[in-house]
Protein backbone atom coordinates (compact mmCIF):
# COMPACT_ATOMS: atom_id res chain seq x y z
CA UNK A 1 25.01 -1.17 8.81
CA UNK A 2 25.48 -0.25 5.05
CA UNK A 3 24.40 -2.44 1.70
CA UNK A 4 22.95 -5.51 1.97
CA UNK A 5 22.88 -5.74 5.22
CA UNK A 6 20.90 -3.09 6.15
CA UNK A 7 18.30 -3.93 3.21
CA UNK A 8 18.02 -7.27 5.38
CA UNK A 9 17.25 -5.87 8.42
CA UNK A 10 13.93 -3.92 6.90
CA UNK A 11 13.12 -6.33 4.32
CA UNK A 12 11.54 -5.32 2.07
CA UNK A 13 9.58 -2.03 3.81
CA UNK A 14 9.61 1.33 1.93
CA UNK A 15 10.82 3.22 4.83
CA UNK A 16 10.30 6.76 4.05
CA UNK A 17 14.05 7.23 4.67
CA UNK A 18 16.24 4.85 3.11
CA UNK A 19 19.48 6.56 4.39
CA UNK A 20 18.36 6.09 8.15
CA UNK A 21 18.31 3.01 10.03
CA UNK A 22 14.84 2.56 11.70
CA UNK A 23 14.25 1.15 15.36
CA UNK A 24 12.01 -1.90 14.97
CA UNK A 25 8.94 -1.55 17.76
CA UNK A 26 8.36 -4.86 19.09
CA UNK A 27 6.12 -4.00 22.09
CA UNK A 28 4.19 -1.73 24.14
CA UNK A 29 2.98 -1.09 27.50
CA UNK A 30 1.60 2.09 29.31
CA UNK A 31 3.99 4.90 28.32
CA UNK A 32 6.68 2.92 27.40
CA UNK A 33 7.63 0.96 23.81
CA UNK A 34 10.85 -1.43 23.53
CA UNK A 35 12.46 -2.25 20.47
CA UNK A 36 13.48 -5.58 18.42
CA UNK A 37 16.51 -5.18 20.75
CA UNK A 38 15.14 -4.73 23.52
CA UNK A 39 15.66 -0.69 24.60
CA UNK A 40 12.98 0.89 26.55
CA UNK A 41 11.42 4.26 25.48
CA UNK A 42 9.35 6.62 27.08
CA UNK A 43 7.05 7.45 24.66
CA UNK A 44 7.18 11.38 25.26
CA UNK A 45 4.97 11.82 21.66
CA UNK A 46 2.11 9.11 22.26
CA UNK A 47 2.97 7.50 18.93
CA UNK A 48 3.21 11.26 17.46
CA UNK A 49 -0.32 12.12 19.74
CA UNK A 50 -2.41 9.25 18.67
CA UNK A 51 -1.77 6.80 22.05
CA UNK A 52 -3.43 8.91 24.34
CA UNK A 53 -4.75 6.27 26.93
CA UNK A 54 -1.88 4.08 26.52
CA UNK A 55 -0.65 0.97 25.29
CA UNK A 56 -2.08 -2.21 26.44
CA UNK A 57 -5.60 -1.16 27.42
CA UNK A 58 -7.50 -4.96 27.18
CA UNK A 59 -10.69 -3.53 27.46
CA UNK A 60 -10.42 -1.66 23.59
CA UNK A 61 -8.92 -4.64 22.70
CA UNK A 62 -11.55 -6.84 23.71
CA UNK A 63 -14.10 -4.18 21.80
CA UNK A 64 -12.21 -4.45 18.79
CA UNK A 65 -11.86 -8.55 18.59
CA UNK A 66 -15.97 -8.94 19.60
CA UNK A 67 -16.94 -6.38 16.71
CA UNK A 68 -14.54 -8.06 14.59
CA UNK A 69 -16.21 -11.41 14.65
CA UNK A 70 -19.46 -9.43 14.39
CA UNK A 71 -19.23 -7.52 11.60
CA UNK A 72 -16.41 -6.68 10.27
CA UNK A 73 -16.80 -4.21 7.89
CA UNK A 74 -20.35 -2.03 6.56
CA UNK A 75 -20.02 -0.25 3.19
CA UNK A 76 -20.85 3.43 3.97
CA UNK A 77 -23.05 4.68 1.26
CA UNK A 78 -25.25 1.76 1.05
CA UNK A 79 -25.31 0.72 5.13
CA UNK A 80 -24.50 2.60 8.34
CA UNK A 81 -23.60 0.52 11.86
CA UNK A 82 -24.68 0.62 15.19
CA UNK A 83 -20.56 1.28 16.81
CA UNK A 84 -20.92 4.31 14.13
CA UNK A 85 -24.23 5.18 15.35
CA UNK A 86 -23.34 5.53 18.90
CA UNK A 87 -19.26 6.78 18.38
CA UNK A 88 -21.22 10.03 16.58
CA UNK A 89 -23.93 10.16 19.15
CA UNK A 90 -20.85 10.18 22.07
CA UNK A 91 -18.87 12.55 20.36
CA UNK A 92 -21.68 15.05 19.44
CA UNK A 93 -22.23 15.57 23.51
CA UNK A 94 -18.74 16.64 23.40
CA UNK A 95 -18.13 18.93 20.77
CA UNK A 96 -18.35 22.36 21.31
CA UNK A 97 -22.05 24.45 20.52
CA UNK A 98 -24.12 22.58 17.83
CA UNK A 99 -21.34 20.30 16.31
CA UNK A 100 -23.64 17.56 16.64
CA UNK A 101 -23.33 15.68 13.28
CA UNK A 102 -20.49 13.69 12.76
CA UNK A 103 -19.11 11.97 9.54
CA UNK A 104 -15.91 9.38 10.27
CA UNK A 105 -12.89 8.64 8.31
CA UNK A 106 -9.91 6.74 8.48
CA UNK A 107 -7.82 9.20 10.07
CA UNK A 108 -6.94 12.89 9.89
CA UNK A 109 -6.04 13.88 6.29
CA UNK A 110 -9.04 12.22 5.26
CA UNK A 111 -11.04 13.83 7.74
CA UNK A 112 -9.35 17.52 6.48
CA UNK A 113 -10.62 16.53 2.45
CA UNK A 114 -14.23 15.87 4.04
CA UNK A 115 -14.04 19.68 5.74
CA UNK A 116 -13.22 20.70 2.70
CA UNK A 117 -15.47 19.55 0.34
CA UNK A 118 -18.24 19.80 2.64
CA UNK A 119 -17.43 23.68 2.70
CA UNK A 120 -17.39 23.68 -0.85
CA UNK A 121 -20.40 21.44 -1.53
CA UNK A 122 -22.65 23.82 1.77
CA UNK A 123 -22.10 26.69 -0.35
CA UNK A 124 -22.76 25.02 -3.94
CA UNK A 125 -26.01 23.88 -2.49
CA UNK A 126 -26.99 27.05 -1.27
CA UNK A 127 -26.45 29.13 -4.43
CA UNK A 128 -23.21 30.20 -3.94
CA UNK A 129 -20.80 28.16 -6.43
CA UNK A 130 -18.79 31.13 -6.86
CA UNK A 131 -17.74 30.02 -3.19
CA UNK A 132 -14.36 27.82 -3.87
CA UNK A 133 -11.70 29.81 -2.41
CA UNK A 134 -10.03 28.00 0.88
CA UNK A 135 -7.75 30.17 3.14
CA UNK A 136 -5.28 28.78 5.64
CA UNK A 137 -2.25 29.81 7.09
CA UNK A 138 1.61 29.19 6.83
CA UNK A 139 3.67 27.48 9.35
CA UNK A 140 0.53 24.71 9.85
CA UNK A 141 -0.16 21.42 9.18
CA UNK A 142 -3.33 19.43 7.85
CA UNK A 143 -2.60 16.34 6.28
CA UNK A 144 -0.18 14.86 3.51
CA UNK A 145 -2.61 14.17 0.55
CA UNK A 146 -2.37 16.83 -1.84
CA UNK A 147 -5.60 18.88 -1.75
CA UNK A 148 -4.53 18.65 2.54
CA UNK A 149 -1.07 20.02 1.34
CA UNK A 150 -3.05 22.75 -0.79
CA UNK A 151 -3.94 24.21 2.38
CA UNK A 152 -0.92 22.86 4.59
CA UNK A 153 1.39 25.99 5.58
CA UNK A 154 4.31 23.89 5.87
CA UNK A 155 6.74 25.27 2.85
CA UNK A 156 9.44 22.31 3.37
CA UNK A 157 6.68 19.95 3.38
CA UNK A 158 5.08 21.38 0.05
CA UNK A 159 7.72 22.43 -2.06
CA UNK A 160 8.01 18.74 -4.00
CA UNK A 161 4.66 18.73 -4.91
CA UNK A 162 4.27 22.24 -5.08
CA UNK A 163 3.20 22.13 -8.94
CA UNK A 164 0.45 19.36 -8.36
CA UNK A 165 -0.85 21.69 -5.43
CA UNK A 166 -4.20 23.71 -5.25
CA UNK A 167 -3.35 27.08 -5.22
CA UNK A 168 -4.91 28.26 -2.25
CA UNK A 169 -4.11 31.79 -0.12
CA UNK A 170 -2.43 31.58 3.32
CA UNK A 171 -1.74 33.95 6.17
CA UNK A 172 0.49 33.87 9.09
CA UNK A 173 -0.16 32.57 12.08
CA UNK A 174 -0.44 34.18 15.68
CA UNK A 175 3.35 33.21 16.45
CA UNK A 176 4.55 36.33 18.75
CA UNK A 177 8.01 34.34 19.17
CA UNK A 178 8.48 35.11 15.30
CA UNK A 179 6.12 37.82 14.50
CA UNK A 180 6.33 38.48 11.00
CA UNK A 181 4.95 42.51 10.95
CA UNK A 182 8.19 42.66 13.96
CA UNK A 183 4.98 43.88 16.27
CA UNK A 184 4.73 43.55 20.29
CA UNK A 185 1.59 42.39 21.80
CA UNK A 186 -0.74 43.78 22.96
CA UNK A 187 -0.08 47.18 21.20
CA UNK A 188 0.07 44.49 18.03
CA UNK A 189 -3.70 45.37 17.31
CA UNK A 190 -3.90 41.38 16.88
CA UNK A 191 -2.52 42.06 13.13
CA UNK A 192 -2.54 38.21 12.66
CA UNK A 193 -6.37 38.21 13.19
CA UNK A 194 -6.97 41.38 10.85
CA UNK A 195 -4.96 39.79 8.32
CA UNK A 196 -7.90 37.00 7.73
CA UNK A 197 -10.64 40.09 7.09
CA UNK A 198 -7.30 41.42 4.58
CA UNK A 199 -7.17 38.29 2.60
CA UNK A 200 -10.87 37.40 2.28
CA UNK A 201 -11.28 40.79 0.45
CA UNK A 202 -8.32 40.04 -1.63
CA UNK A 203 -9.81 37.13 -2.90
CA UNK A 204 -13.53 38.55 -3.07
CA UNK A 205 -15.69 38.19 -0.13
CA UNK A 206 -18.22 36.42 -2.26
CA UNK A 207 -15.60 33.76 -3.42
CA UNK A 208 -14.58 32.51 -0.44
CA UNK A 209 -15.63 29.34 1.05
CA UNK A 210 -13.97 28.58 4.34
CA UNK A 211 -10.89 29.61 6.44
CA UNK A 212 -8.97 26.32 8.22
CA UNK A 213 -6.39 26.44 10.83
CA UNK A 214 -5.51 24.49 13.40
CA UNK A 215 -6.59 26.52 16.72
CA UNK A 216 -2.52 25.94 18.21
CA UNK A 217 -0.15 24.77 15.59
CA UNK A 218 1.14 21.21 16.47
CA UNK A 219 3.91 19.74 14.47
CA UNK A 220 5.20 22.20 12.12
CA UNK A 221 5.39 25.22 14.63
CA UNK A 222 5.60 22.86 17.76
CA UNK A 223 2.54 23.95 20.06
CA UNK A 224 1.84 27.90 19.18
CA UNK A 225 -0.62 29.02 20.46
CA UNK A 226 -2.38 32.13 19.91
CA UNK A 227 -3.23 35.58 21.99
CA UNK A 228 -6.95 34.94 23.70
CA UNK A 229 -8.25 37.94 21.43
CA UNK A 230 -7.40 36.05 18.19
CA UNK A 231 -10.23 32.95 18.06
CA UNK A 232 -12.90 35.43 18.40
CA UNK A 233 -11.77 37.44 16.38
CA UNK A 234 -11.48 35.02 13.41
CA UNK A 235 -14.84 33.80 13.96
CA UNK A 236 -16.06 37.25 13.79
CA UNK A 237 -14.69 38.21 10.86
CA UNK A 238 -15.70 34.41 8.94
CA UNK A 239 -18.96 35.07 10.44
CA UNK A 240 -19.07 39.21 8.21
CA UNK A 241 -18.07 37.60 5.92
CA UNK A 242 -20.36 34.21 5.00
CA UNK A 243 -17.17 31.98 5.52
CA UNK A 244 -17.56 28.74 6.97
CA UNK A 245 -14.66 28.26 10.20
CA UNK A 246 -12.58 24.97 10.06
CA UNK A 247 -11.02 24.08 13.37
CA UNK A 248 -8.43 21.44 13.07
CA UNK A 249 -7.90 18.97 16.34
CA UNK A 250 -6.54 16.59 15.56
CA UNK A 251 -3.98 16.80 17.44
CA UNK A 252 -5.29 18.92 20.17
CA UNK A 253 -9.04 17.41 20.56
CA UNK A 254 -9.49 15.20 23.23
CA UNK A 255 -8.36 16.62 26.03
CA UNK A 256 -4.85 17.29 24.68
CA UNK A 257 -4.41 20.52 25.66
CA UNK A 258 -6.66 20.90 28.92
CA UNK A 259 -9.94 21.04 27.42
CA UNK A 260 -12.16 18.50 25.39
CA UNK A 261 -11.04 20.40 22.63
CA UNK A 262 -8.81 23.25 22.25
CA UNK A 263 -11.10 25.95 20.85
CA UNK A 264 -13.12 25.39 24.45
CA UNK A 265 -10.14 27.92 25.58
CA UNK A 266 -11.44 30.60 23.65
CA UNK A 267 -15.21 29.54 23.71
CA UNK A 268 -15.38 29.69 19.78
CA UNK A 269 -17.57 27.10 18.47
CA UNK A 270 -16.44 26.43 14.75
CA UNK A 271 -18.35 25.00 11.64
CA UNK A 272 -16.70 22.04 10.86
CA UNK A 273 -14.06 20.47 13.60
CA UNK A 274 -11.90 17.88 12.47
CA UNK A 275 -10.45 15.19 14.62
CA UNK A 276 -7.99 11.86 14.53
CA UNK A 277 -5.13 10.68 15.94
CA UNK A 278 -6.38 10.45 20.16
CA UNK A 279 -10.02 9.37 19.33
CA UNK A 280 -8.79 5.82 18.62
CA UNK A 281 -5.82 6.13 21.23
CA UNK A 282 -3.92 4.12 18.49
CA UNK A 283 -5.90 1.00 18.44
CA UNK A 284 -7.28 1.37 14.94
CA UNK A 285 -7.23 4.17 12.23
CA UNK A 286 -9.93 6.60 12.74
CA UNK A 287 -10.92 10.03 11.67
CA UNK A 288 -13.91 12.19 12.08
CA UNK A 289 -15.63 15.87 11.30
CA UNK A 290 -18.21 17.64 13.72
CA UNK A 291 -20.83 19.57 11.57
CA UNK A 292 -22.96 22.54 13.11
CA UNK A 293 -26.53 21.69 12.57
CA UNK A 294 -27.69 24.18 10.13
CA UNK A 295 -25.10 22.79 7.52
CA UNK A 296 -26.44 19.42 8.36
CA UNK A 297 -30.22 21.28 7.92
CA UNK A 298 -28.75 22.86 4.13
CA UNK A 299 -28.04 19.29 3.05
CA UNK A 300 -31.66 17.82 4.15
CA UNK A 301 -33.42 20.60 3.17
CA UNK A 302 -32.50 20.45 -0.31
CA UNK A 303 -32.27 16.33 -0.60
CA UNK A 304 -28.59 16.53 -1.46
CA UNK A 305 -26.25 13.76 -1.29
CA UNK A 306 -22.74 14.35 0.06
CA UNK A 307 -20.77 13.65 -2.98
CA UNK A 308 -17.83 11.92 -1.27
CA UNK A 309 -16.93 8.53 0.18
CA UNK A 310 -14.34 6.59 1.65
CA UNK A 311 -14.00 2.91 1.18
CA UNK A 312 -13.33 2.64 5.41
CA UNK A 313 -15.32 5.66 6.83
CA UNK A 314 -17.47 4.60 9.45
CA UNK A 315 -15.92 1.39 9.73
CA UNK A 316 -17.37 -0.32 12.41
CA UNK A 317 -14.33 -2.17 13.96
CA UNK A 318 -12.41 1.10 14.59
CA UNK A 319 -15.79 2.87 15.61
CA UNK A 320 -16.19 0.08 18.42
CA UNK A 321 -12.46 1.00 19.52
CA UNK A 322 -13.15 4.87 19.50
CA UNK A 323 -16.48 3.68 21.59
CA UNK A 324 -13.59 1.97 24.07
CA UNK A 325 -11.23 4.75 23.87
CA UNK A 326 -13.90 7.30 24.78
CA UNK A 327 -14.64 5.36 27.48
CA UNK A 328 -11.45 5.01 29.05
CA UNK A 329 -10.91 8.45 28.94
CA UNK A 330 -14.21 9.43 30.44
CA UNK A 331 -13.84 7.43 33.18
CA UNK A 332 -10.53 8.34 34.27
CA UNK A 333 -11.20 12.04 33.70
CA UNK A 334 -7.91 12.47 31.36
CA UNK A 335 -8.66 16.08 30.46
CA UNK A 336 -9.29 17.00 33.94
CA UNK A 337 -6.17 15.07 34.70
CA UNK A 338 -4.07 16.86 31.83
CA UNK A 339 -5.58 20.56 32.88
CA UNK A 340 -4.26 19.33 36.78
CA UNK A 341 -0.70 17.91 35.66
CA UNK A 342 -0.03 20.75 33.07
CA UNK A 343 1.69 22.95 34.86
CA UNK A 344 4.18 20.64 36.50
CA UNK A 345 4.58 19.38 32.88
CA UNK A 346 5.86 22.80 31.61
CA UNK A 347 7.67 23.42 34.67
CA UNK A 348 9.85 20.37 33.90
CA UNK A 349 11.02 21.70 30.31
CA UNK A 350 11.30 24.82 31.86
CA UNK A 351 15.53 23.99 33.19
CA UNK A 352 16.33 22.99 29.31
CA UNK A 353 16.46 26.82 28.66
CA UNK A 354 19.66 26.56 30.12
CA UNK A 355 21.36 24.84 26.91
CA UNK A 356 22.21 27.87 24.94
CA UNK A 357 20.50 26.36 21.58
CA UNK A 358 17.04 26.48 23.53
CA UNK A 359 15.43 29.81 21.88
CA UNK A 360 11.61 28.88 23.03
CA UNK A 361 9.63 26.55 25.31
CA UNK A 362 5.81 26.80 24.70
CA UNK A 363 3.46 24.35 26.62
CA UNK A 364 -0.42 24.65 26.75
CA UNK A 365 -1.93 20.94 28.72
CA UNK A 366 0.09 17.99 27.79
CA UNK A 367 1.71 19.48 24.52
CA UNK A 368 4.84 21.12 24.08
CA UNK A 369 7.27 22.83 21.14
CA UNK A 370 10.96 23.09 22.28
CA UNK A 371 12.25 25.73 19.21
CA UNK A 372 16.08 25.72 18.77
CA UNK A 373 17.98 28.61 17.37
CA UNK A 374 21.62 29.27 16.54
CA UNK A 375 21.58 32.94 18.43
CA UNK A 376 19.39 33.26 21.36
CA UNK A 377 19.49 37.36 20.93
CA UNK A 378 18.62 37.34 17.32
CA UNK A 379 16.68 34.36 17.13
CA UNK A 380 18.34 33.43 14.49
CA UNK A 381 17.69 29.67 13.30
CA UNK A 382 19.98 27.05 12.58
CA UNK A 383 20.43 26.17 8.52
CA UNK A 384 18.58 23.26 7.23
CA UNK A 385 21.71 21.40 6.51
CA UNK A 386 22.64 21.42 10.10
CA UNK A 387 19.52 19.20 10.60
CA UNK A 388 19.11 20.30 14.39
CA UNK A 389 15.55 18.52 14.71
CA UNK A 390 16.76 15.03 13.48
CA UNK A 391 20.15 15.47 15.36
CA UNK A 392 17.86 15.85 18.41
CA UNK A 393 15.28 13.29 17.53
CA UNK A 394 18.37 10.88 17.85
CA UNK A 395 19.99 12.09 20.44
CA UNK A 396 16.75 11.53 22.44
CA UNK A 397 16.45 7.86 21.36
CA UNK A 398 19.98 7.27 22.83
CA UNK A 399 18.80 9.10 26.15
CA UNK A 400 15.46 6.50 26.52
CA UNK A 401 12.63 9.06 24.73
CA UNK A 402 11.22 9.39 21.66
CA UNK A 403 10.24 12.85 20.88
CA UNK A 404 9.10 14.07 17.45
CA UNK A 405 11.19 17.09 15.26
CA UNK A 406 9.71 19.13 12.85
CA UNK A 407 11.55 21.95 10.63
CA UNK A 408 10.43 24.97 8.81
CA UNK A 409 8.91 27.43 10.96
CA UNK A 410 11.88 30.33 10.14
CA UNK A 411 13.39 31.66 7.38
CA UNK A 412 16.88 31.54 6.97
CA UNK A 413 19.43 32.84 4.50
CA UNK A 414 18.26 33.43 1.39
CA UNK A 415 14.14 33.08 2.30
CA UNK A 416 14.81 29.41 2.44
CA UNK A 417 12.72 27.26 4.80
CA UNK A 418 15.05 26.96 8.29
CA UNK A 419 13.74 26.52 12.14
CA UNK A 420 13.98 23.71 14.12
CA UNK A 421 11.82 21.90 16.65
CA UNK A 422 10.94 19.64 18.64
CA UNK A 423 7.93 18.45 19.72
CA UNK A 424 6.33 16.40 22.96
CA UNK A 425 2.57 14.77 23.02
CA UNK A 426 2.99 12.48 25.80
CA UNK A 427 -0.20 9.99 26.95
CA UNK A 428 -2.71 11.49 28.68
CA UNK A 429 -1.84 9.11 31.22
CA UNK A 430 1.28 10.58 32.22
CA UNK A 431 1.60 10.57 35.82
CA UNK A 432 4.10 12.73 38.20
CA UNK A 433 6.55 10.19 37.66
CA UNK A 434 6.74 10.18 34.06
CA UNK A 435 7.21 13.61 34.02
CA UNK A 436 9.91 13.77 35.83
CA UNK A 437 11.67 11.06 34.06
CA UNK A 438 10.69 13.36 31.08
CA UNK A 439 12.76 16.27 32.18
CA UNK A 440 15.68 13.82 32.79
CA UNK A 441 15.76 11.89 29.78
CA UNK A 442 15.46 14.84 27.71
CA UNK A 443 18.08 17.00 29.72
CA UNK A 444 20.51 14.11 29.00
CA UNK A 445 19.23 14.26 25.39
CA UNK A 446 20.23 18.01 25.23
CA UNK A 447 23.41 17.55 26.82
CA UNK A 448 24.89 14.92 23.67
CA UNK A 449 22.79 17.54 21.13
CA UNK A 450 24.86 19.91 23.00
CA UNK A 451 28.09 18.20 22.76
CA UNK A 452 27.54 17.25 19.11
CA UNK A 453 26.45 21.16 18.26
CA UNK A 454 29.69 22.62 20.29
CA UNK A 455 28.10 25.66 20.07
């Protein structure tokens, strides 16, 4: 469909391709979505890791619609609500340590721009202005707004808006399939760890404000996950050094990865944790940071106002579906379920290592990076015009599942930005079953990639 007939069939919608024609969603029901035309997908990326009950849960619907007749909407720095009241009350039993303050958003890059300006504003209030300095890492991802870009590691993603960015230092990640020093664990000396302590002395100890990452990199690196000495590590060193540690989860809080929240694996409680995407399961846009109590205990102590709002933070509507969401998830034990079910999950992606363009398959609970390369031996990565990651994306929707790419996490020729993933976030609510019919669909996925590639 070319010209004016394909500007029919979106209307008027700024898609944020123009030269791709998009699948219209018409429905939705457990694990599966159909289209305008009536194709069935399984939805192998939970609407890119925000469905995590499912589709079609009545009972969050039914929350939303009563609170919605109630009251609609409370304006957050002159009222607070009692769905936002008891959301942060629920959540604070869950975090981690003394995360047990909780300010909500509208989703995740919003909830990123709170961490950070709550860093910076902790440290102002204390006596430390000279604390503005963020540090974060490459290959990572942590919102699209540009002071979330600032910090974002995801050089593809940046390099439009580069000029308009913050200009903020970054680090690699703990990525031993790509190891930038060429090092071998465990001999390594956990050089991606030491490399934190490194750049906080470049920048001056006493000018540094906070270190963010997310604790295993979702879509831009496609579930990395680090060695078990690095978390501790990095809290260790923030904590020599008077920097405040930002965990970002939202992708892997909520039981994503096998655990409430991911940095349970390591038993590092952070200073600010930022969530989205699963909290909501979909049902309405919501966003949210956990803040240790002595930060909280800074702000009271010296009567200062958080200088910051959003106009739908705290909005009561989506605070009644997190309420519903939380439930649901409670109840049917999905983090217990996803810990149970994860190994059979990575044991079905475990055959597609036998296409010869499959260079890595990392799993940790119910999230998964499939990392394609040109040569297996050298790891060498496809070139960006090849587009590897969208080839697959669309190779998947013709085999039934909707998986998500990413690009970016390699260099190729020249230091440009080259890698390709893709990446799987399926409901929590995956049974046996589904993954099975995972493993199927996306072996028949690999097989036209395969085809198209002749490799």
């Amino acid at each position: 469909m070319t010209g004016p007939n394909r500007r029919a069939a979106r209307g008027h919608l700024f898609t944020l391709d123009p030269s791709r024609e998009y699948p219209v969603l018409d429905r939705a029901e457990g694990v599966y979505v159909w289209d305008a035309e009536g194709r069935r997908y399984l939805d192998a990326i939970a609407g890119i890791g925000v469905a995590t009950i499912g589709y079609g849960r009545r009972e969050v619907v039914d929350a939303m619609a009563e609170q919605a007749a109630r009251l609609p909407y409370a304006v957050g720095n002159i009222f607070s609500n009692a769905p936002a009241i008891r959301l942060a009350e629920r959540i604070g039993t869950l975090t981690p340590g003394d995360l047990d303050w909780v300010h909500f958003t509208s989703g995740g890059s919003e909830a990123v721009e709170v961490a950070l300006k709550l860093a910076r504003q902790y440290h102002v209030i204390r006596g430390a202005p000279e604390r503005q300095v963020i540090i974060s890492r490459w290959t990572s991802y942590h919102g699209a707004t540009l002071g979330t870009l600032s910090v974002g590691g995801s050089k593809l993603r940046r390099r439009v808006y580069e000029p308009l960015l913050l200009d903020t230092p970054h680090i690699p990640p703990s990525y031993c399939y790509r190891c930038p020093w060429g090092l071998t664990y465990p001999s390594c000396g956990i050089t991606c760890a030491t490399e934190l302590d490194a750049a906080i002395r470049a920048a001056g100890p006493e000018r540094v404000a906070a270190f963010i990452a997310e604790p295993v990199v979702a879509s831009v690196g496609g579930a990395i996950w680090p060695v078990d000495e690095y978390w501790p590590m990095i809290r260790e060193i923030c904590d020599r050094h008077g920097v405040l540690l930002i965990a970002d989860e939202v992708v892997t809080g909520f039981g994503r990865t096998g655990r409430d929240f991911a940095v349970d694996h390591w038993g590092v409680v952070p200073d600010l944790l930022v969530m989205g995407k699963g909290m909501s399961g979909g049902y309405a846009p919501l966003g949210a940071v956990a803040i240790r109590a002595p930060i909280r205990a800074a702000f009271e102590e010296q009567g200062a106002a958080f200088e910051h709002i959003f106009t739908f933070g705290g909005n009561p509507v989506s605070a009644a579906a997190g309420l519903a969401v939380v439930d649901v998830w409670e109840r049917e034990r999905l983090t217990e379920h996803v810990a149970e079910l994860g190994p059979g999950f990575a044991a079905a992606l475990e055959p597609l290592r036998r296409f010869p363009f499959v260079g890595d398959v990392r799993t940790l609970g119910f999230m998964a990076g499939i990392e394609f390369v040109e040569d297996r031996e050298t790891r060498r990565p496809f070139p960006p015009e090849a587009r590897v990651a969208a080839k697959a994306r669309e190779a998947g929707l013709q085999a039934g599942i909707v998986t998500y790419p990413g690009t970016g996490m390699a260099e190729g020729p020249g230091g440009r930005p080259a890698g390709d993933i893709i990446s799987l976030y399926p409901p929590l609510t995956f049974q046996p079953s589904h993954i099975v019919e995972m493993g199927a669909r996306l072996a028949d996925a690999f097989a036209r990639l395969d085809r198209e590639l002749d490799l």
